[in-house]
Protein backbone atom coordinates (compact mmCIF):
# COMPACT_ATOMS: atom_id res chain seq x y z
CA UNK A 1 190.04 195.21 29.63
CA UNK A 2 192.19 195.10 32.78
CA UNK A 3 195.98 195.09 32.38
CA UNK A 4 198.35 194.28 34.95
CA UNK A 5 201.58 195.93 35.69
CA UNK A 6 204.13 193.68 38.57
CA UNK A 7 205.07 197.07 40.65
CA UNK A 8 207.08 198.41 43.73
CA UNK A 9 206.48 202.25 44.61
CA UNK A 10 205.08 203.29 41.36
CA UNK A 11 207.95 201.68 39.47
CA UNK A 12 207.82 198.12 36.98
CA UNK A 13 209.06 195.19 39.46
CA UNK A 14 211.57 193.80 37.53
CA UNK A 15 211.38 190.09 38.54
CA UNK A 16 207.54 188.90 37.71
CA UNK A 17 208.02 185.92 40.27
CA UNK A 18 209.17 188.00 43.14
CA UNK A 19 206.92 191.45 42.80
CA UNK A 20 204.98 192.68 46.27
CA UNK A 21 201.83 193.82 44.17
CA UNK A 22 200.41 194.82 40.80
CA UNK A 23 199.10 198.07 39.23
CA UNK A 24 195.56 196.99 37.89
CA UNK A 25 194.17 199.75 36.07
CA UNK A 26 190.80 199.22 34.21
CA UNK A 27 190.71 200.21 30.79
CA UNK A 28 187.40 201.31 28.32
CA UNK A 29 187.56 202.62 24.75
CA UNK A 30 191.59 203.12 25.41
CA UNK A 31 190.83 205.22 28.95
CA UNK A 32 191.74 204.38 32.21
CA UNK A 33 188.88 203.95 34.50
CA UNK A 34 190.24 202.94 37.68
CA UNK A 35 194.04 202.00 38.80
CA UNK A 36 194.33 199.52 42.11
CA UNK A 37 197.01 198.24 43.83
CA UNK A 38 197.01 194.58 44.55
CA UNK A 39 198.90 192.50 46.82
CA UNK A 40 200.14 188.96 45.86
CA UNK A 41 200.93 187.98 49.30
CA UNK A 42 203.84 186.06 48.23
CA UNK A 43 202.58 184.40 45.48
CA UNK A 44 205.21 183.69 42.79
CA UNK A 45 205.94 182.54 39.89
CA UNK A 46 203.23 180.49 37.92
CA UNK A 47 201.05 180.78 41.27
CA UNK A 48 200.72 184.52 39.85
CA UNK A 49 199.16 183.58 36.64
CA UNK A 50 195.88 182.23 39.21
CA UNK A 51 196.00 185.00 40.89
CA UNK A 52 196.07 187.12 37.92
CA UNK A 53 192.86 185.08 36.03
CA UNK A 54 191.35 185.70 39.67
CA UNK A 55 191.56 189.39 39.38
CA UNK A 56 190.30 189.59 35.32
CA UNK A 57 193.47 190.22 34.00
CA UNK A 58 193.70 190.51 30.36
CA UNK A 59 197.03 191.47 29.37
CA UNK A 60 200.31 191.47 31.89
CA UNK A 61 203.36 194.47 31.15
CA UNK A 62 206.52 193.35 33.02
CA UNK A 63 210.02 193.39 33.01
CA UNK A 64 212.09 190.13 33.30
CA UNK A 65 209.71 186.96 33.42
CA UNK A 66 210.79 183.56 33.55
CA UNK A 67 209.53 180.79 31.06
CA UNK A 68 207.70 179.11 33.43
CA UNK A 69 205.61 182.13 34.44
CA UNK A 70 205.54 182.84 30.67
CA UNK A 71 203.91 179.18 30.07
CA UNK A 72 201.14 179.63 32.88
CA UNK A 73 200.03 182.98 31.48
CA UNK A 74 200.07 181.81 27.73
CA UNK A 75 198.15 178.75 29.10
CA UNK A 76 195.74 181.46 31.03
CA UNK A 77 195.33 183.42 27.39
CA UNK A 78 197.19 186.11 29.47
CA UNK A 79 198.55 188.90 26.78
CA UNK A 80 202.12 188.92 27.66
CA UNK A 81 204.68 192.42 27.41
CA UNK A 82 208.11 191.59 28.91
CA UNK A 83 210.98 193.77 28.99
CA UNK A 84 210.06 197.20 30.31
CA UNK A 85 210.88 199.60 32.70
CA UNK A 86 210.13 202.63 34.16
CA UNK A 87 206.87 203.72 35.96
CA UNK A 88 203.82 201.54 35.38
CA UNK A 89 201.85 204.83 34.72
CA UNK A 90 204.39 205.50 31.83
CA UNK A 91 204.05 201.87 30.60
CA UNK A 92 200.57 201.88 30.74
CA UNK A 93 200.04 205.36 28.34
CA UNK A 94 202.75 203.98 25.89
CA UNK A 95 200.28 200.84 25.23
CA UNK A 96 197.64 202.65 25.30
CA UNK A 97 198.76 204.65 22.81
CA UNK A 98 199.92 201.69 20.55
CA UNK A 99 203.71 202.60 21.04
CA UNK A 100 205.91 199.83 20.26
CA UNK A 101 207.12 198.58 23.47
CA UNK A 102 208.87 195.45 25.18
CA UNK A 103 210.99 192.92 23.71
CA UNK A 104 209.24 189.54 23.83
CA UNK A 105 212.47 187.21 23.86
CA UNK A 106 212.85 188.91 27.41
CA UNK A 107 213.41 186.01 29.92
CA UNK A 108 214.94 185.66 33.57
CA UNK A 109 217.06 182.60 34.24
CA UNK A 110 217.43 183.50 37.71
CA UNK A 111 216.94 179.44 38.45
CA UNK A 112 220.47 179.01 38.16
CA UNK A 113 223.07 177.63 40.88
CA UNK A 114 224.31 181.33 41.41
CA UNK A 115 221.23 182.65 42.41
CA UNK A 116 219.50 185.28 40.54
CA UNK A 117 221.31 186.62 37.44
CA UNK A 118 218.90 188.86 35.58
CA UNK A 119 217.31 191.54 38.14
CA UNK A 120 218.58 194.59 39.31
CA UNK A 121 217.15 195.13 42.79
CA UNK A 122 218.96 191.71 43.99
C-alpha cells in the first residue's frame, strides 16, 4: 500500500491544491518500507489526483481539500483522510496504528472572491 501525505518541511501542507511535494511512504503488513519525497511541480488541484494514480497511491492524509480535488480522488478510488495536522511522520503512525483520525466533512472553499479563506500559511 502506498499512502500519500501533501507536505512542506516535514509538516502536513495544509491546502491539497497548492502543496510543493508529498511524503510517499510504502507500507507492508502495517510497516513502513520506504518514505520519498515527491515533487508535484505545480500541479494542483484535481491535476494531483493523476499524478497521485501515477505514483500508486492508495490512500491520501491531508489537511484542507477542496471538493473538486475530493471528486477526482474518489473518482481515482483514492482513500481520502482530510483534516489533519502536524508532521506527516506523526500522521502516518496514528493510521497505522488504527487511531481515529481526520474529520471527513473537512473542505477548503478557498474559490471564493476573497481569495483563500481556509489555510493558514496564506
Amino acid at each position: 500500500m502506498r499512502i500519500a501525505i501533501p507536505s512542506e518541511n516535514g509538516m502536513v501542507y495544509q491546502h491539497f491544491g497548492h502543496t510543493p511535494e508529498f511524503t510517499i511512504y510504502e507500507v507492508e503488513s502495517e510497516l513502513i518500507k520506504n518514505k520519498e519525497f515527491v515533487s508535484t511541480d505545480g500541479s494542483g488541484h484535481e491535476a494531483l489526483a493523476d499524478f497521485l494514480t501515477v505514483h500508486s497511491v492508495n490512500v491520501v492524509i491531508c489537511g484542507n481539500i477542496g471538493s473538486g480535488a475530493k471528486n477526482a480522488l474518489r473518482e481515482k478510488r483514492i482513500e481520502l483522510i482530510p483534516g489533519v495536522s502536524g508532521t506527516a511522520d506523526d500522521m502516518i503512525v496514528k493510521y497505522l496504528s488504527g487511531e481515529k483520525m481526520g474529520n471527513p466533512d473537512t473542505e477548503c472553499t478557498h474559490h471564493q472572491q476573497d481569495g483563500h479563506e481556509c489555510c493558514d500559511h496564506h
